[in-house]
PDB file of N, CA and C in Angstrom:
ATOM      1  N   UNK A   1       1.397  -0.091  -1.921  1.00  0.00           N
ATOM      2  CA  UNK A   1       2.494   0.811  -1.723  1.00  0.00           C
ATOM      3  C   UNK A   1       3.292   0.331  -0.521  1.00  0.00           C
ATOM      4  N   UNK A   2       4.516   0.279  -0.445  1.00  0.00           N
ATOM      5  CA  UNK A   2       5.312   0.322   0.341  1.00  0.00           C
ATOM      6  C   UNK A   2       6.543   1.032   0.486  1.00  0.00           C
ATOM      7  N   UNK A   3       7.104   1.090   1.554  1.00  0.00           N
ATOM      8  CA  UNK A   3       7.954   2.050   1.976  1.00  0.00           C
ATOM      9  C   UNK A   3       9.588   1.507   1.663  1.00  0.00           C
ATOM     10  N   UNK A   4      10.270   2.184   1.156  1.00  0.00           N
ATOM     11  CA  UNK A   4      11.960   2.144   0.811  1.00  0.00           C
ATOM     12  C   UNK A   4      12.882   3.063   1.327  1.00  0.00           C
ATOM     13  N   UNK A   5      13.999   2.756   1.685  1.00  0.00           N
ATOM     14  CA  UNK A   5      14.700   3.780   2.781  1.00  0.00           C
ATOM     15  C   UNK A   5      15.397   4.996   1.667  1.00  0.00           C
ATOM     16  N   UNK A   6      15.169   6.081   2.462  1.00  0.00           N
ATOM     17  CA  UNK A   6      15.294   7.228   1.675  1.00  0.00           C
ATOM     18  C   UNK A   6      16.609   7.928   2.900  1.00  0.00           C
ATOM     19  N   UNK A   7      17.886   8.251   2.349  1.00  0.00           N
ATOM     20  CA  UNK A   7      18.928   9.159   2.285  1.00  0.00           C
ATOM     21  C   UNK A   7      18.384  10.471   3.387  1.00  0.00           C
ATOM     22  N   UNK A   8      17.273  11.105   2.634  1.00  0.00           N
ATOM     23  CA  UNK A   8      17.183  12.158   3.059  1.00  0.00           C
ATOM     24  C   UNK A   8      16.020  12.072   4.003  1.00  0.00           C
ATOM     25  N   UNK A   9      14.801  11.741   3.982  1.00  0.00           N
ATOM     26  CA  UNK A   9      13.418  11.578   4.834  1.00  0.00           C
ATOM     27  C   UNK A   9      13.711  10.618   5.614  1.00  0.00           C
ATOM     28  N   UNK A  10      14.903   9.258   5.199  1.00  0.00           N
ATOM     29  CA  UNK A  10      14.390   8.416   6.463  1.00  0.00           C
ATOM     30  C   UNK A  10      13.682   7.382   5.671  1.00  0.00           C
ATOM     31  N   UNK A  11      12.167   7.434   4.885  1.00  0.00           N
ATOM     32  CA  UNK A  11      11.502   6.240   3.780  1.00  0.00           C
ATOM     33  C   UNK A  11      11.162   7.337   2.830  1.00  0.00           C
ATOM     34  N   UNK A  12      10.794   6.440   1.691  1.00  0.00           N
ATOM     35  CA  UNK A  12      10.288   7.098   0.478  1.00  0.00           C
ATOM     36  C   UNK A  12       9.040   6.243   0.289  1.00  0.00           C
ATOM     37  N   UNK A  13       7.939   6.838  -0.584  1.00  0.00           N
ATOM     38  CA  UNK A  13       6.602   5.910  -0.943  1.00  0.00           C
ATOM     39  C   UNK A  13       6.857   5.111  -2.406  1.00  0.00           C
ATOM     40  N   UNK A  14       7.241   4.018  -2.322  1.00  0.00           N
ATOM     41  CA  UNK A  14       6.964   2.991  -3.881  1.00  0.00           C
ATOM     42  C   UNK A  14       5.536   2.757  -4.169  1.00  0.00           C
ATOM     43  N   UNK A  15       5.518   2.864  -5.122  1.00  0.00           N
ATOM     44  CA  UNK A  15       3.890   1.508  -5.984  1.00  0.00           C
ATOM     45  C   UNK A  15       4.601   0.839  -6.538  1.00  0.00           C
ATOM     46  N   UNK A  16       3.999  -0.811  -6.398  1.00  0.00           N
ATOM     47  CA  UNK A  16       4.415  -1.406  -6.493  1.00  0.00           C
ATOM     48  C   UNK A  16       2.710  -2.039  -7.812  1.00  0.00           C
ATOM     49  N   UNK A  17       3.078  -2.326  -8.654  1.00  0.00           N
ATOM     50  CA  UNK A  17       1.389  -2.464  -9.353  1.00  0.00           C
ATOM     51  C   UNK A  17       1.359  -3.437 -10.240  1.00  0.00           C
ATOM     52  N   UNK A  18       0.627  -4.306 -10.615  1.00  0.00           N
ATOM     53  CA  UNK A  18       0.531  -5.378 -10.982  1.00  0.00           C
ATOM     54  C   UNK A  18      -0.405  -4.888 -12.153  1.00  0.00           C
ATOM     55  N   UNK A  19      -0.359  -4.693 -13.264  1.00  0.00           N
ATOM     56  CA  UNK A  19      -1.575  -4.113 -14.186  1.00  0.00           C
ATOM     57  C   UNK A  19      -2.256  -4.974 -14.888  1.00  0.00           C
ATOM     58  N   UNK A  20      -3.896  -4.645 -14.940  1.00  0.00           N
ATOM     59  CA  UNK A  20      -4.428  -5.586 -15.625  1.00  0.00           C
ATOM     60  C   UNK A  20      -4.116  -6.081 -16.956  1.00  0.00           C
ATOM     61  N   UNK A  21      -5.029  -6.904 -17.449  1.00  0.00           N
ATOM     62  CA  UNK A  21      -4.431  -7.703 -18.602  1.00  0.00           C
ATOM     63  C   UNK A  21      -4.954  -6.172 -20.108  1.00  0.00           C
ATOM     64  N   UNK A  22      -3.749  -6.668 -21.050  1.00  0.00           N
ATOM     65  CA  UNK A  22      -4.517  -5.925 -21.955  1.00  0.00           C
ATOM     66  C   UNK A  22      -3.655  -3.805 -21.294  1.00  0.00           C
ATOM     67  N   UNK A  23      -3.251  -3.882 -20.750  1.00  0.00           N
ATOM     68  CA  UNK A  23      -3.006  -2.465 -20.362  1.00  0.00           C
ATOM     69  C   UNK A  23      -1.660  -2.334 -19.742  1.00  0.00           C
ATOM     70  N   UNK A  24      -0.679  -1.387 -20.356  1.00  0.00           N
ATOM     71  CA  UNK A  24       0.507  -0.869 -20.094  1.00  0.00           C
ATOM     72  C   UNK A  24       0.513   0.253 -19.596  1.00  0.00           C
ATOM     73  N   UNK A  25      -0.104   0.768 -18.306  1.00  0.00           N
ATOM     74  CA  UNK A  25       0.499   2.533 -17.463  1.00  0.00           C
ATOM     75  C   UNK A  25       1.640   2.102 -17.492  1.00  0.00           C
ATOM     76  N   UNK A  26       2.113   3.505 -17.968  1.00  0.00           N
ATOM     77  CA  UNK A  26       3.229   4.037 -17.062  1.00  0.00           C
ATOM     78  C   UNK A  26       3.550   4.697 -15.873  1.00  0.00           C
ATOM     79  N   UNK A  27       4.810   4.771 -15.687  1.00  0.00           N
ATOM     80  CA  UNK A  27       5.555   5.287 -14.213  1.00  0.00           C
ATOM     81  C   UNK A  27       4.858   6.647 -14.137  1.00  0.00           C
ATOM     82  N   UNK A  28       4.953   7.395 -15.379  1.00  0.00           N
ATOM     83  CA  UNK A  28       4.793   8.800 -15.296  1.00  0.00           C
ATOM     84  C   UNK A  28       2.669   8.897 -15.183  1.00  0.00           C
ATOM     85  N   UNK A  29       2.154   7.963 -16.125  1.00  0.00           N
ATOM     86  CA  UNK A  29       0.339   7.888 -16.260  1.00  0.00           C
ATOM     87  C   UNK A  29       0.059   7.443 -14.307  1.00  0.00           C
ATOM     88  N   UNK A  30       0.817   6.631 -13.282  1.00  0.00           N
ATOM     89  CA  UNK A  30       0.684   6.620 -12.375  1.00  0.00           C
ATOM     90  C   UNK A  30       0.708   7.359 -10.986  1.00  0.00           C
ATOM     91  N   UNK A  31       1.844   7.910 -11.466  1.00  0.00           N
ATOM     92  CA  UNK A  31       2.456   9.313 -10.617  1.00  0.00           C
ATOM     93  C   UNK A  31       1.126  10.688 -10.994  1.00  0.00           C
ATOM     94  N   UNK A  32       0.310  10.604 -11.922  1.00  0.00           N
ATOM     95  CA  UNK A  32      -0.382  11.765 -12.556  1.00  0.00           C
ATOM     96  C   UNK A  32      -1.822  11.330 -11.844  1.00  0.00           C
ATOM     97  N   UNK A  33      -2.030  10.007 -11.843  1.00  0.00           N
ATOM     98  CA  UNK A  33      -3.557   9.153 -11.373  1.00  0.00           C
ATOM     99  C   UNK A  33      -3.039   9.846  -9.914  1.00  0.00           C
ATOM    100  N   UNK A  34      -2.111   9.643  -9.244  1.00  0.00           N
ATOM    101  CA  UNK A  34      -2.001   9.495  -7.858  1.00  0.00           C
ATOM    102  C   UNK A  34      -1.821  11.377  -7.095  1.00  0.00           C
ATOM    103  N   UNK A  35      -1.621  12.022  -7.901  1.00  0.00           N
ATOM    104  CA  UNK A  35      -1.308  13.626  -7.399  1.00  0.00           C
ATOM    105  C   UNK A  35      -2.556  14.286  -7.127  1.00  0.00           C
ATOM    106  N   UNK A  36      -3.583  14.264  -7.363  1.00  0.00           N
ATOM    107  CA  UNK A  36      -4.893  14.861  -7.119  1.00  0.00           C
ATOM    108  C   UNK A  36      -5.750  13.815  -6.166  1.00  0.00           C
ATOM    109  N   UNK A  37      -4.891  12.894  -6.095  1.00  0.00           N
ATOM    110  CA  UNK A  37      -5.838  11.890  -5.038  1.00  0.00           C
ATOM    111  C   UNK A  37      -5.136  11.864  -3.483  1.00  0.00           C
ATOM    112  N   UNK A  38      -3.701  12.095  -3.434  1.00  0.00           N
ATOM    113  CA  UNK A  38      -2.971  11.941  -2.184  1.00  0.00           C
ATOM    114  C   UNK A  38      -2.309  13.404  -1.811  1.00  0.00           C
ATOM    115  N   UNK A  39      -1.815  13.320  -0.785  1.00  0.00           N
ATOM    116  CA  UNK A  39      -1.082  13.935  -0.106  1.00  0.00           C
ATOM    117  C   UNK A  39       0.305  14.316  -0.659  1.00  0.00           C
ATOM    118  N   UNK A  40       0.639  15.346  -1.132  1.00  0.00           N
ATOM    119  CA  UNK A  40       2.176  14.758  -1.824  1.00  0.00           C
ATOM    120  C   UNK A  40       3.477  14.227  -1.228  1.00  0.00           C
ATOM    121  N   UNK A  41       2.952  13.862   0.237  1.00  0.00           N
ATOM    122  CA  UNK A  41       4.143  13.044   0.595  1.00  0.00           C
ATOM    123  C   UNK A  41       3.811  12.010   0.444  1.00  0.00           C
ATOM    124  N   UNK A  42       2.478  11.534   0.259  1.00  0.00           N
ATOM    125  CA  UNK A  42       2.254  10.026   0.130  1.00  0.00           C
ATOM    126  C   UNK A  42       2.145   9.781  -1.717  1.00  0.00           C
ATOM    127  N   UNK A  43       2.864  10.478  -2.523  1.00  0.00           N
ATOM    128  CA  UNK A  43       2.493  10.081  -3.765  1.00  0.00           C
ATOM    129  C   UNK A  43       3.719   9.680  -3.887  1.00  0.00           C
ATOM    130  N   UNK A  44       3.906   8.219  -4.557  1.00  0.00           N
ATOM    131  CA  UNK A  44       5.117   7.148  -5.099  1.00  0.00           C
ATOM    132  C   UNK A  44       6.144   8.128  -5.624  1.00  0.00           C
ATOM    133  N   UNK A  45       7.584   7.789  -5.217  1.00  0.00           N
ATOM    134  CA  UNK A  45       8.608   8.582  -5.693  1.00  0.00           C
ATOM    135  C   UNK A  45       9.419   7.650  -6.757  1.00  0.00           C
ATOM    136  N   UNK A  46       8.611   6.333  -6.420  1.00  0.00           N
ATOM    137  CA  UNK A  46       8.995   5.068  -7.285  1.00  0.00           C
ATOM    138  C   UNK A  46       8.449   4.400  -8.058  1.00  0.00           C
ATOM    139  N   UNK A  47       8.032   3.870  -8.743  1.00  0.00           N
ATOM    140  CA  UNK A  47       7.275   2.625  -9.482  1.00  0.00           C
ATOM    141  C   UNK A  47       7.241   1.766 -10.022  1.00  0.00           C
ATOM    142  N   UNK A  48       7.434   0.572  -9.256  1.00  0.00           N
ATOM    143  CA  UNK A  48       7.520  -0.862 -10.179  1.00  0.00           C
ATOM    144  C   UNK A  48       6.751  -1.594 -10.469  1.00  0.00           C
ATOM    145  N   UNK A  49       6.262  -1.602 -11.643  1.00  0.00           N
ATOM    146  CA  UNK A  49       4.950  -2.605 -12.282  1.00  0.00           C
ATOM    147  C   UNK A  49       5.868  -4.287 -12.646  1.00  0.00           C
ATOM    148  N   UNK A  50       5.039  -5.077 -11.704  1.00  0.00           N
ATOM    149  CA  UNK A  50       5.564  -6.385 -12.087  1.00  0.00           C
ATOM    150  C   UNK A  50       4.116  -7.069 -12.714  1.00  0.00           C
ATOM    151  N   UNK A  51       4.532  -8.459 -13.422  1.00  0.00           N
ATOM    152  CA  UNK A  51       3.870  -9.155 -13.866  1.00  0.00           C
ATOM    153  C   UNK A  51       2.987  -9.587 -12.974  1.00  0.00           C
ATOM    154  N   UNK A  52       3.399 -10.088 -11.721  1.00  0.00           N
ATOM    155  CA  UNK A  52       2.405 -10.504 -10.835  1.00  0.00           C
ATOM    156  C   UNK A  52       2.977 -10.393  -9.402  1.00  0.00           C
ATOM    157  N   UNK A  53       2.134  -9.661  -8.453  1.00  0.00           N
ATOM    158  CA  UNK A  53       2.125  -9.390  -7.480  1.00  0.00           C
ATOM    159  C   UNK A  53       2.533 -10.858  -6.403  1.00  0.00           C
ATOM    160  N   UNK A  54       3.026 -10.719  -5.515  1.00  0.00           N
ATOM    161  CA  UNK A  54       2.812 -12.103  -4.197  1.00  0.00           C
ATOM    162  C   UNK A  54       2.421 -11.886  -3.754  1.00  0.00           C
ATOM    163  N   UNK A  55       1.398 -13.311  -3.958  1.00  0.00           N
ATOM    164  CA  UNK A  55       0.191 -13.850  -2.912  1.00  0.00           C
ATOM    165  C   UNK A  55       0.447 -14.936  -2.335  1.00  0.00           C
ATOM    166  N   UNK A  56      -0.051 -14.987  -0.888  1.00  0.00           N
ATOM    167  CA  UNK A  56      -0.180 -16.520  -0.503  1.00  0.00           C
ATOM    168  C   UNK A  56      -1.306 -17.260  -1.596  1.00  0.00           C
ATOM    169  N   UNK A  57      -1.776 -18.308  -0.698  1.00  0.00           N
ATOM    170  CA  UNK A  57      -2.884 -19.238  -1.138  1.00  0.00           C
ATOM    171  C   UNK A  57      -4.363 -18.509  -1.073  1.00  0.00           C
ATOM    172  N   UNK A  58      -4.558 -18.047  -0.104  1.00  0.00           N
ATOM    173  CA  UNK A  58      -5.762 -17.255  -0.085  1.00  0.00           C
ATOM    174  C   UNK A  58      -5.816 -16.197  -1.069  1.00  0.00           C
ATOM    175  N   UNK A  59      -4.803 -15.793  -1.653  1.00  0.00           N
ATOM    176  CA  UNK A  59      -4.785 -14.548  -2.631  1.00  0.00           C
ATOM    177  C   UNK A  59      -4.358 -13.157  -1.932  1.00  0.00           C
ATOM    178  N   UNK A  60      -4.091 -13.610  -0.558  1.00  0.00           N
ATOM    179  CA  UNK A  60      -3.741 -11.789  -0.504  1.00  0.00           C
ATOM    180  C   UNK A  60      -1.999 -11.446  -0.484  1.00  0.00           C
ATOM    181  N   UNK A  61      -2.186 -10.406  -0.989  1.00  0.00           N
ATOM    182  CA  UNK A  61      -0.668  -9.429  -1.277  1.00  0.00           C
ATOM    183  C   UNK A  61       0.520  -9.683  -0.200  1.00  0.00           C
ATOM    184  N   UNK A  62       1.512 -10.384  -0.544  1.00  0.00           N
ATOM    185  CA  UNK A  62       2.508 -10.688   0.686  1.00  0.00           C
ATOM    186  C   UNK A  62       3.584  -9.451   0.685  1.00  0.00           C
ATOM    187  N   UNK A  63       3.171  -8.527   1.454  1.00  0.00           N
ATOM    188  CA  UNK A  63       3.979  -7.503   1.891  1.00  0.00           C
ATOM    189  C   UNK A  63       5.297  -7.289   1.952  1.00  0.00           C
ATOM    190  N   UNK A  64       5.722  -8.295   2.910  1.00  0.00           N
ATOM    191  CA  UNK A  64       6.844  -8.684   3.629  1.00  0.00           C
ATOM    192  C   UNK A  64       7.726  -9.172   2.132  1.00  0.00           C
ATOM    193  N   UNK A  65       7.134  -9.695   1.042  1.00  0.00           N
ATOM    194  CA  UNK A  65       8.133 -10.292   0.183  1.00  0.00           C
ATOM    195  C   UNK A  65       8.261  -9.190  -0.964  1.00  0.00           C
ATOM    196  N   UNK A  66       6.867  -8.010  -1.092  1.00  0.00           N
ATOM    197  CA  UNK A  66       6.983  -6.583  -1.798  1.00  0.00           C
ATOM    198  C   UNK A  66       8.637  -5.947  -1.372  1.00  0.00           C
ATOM    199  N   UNK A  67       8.360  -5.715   0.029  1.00  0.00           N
ATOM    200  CA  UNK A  67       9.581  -4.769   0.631  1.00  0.00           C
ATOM    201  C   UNK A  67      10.584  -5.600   0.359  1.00  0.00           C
ATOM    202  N   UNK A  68      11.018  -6.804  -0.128  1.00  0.00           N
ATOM    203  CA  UNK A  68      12.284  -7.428  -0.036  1.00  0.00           C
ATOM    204  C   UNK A  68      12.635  -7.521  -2.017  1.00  0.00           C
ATOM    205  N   UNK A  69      12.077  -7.235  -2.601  1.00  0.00           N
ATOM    206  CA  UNK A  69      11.575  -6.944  -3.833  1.00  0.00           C
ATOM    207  C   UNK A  69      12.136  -5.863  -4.209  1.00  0.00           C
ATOM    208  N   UNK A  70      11.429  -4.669  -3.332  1.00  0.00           N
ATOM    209  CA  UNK A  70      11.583  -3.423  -3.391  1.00  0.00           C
ATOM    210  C   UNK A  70      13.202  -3.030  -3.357  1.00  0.00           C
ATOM    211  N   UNK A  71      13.699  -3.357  -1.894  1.00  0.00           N
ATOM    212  CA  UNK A  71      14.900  -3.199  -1.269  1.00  0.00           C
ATOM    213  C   UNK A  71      16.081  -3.837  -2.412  1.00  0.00           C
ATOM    214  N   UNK A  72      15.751  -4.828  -2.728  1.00  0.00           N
ATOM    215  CA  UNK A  72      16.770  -5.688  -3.639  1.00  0.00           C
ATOM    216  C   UNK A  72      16.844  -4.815  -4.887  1.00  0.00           C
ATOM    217  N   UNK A  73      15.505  -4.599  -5.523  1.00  0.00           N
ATOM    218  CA  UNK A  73      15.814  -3.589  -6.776  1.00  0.00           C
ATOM    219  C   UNK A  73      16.543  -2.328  -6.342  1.00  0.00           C
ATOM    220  N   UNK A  74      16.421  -1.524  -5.598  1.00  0.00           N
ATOM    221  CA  UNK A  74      17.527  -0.449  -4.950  1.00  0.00           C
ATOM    222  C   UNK A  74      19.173  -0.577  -4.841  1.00  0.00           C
ATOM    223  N   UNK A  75      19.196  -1.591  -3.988  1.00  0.00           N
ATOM    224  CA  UNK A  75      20.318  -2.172  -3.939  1.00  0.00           C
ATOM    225  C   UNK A  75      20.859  -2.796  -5.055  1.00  0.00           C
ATOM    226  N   UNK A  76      20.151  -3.563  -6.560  1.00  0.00           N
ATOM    227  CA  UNK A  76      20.573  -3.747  -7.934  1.00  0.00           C
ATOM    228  C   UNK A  76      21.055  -2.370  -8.470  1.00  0.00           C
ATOM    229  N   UNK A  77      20.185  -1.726  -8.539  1.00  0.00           N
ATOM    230  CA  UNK A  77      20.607  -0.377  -8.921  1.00  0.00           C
ATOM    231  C   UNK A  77      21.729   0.411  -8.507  1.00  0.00           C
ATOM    232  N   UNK A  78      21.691   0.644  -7.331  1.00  0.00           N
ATOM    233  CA  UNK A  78      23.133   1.162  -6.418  1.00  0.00           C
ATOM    234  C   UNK A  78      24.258   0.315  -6.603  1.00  0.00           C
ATOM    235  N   UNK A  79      24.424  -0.986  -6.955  1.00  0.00           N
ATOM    236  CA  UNK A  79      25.267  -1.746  -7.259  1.00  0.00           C
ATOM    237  C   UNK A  79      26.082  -1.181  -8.724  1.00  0.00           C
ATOM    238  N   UNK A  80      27.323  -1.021  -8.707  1.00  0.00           N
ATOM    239  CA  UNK A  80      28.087  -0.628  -9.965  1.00  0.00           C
ATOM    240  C   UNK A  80      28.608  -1.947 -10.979  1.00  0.00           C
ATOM    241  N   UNK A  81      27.798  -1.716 -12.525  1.00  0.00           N
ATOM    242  CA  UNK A  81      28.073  -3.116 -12.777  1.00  0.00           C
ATOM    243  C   UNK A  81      29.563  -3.598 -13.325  1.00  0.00           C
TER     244      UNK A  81
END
């Protein structure tokens, strides 16, 4: 999860989720997993399932390139085509 700038709060909570093989959740099957487990300010107001997450070489999750991911799809969207 990472954070996207929100209008009104200041940030909003994204998931950002990479799903295993063989399995399609949805936005809405994720948002439902996540409401009895979190806080409802910390439950995703967003959700983007990509094919594959960024990793360095070691395999772990590159953050820094999530939020620029994140930010760019916002800004695609807000863009008038």
């Amino acid at each position: 999860m990472v954070a996207a700038p929100d209008e009104v709060w200041g940030e909003r909570v994204v998931a950002v989720i990479e799903p295993v093989a063989g399995q399609e959740p949805t936005e809405e099957e994720i948002r439902a997993f996540c409401r009895p487990r979190l806080a409802g300010y910390k439950c995703p107001r967003q959700v983007m399932i990509l094919p594959e997450l960024p990793r360095n070489t070691v395999g772990k999750v590159l953050k820094r390139q999530l939020r620029e991911l994140v930010r760019d799809d916002i800004d695609n969207a807000l863009t008038p085509s």
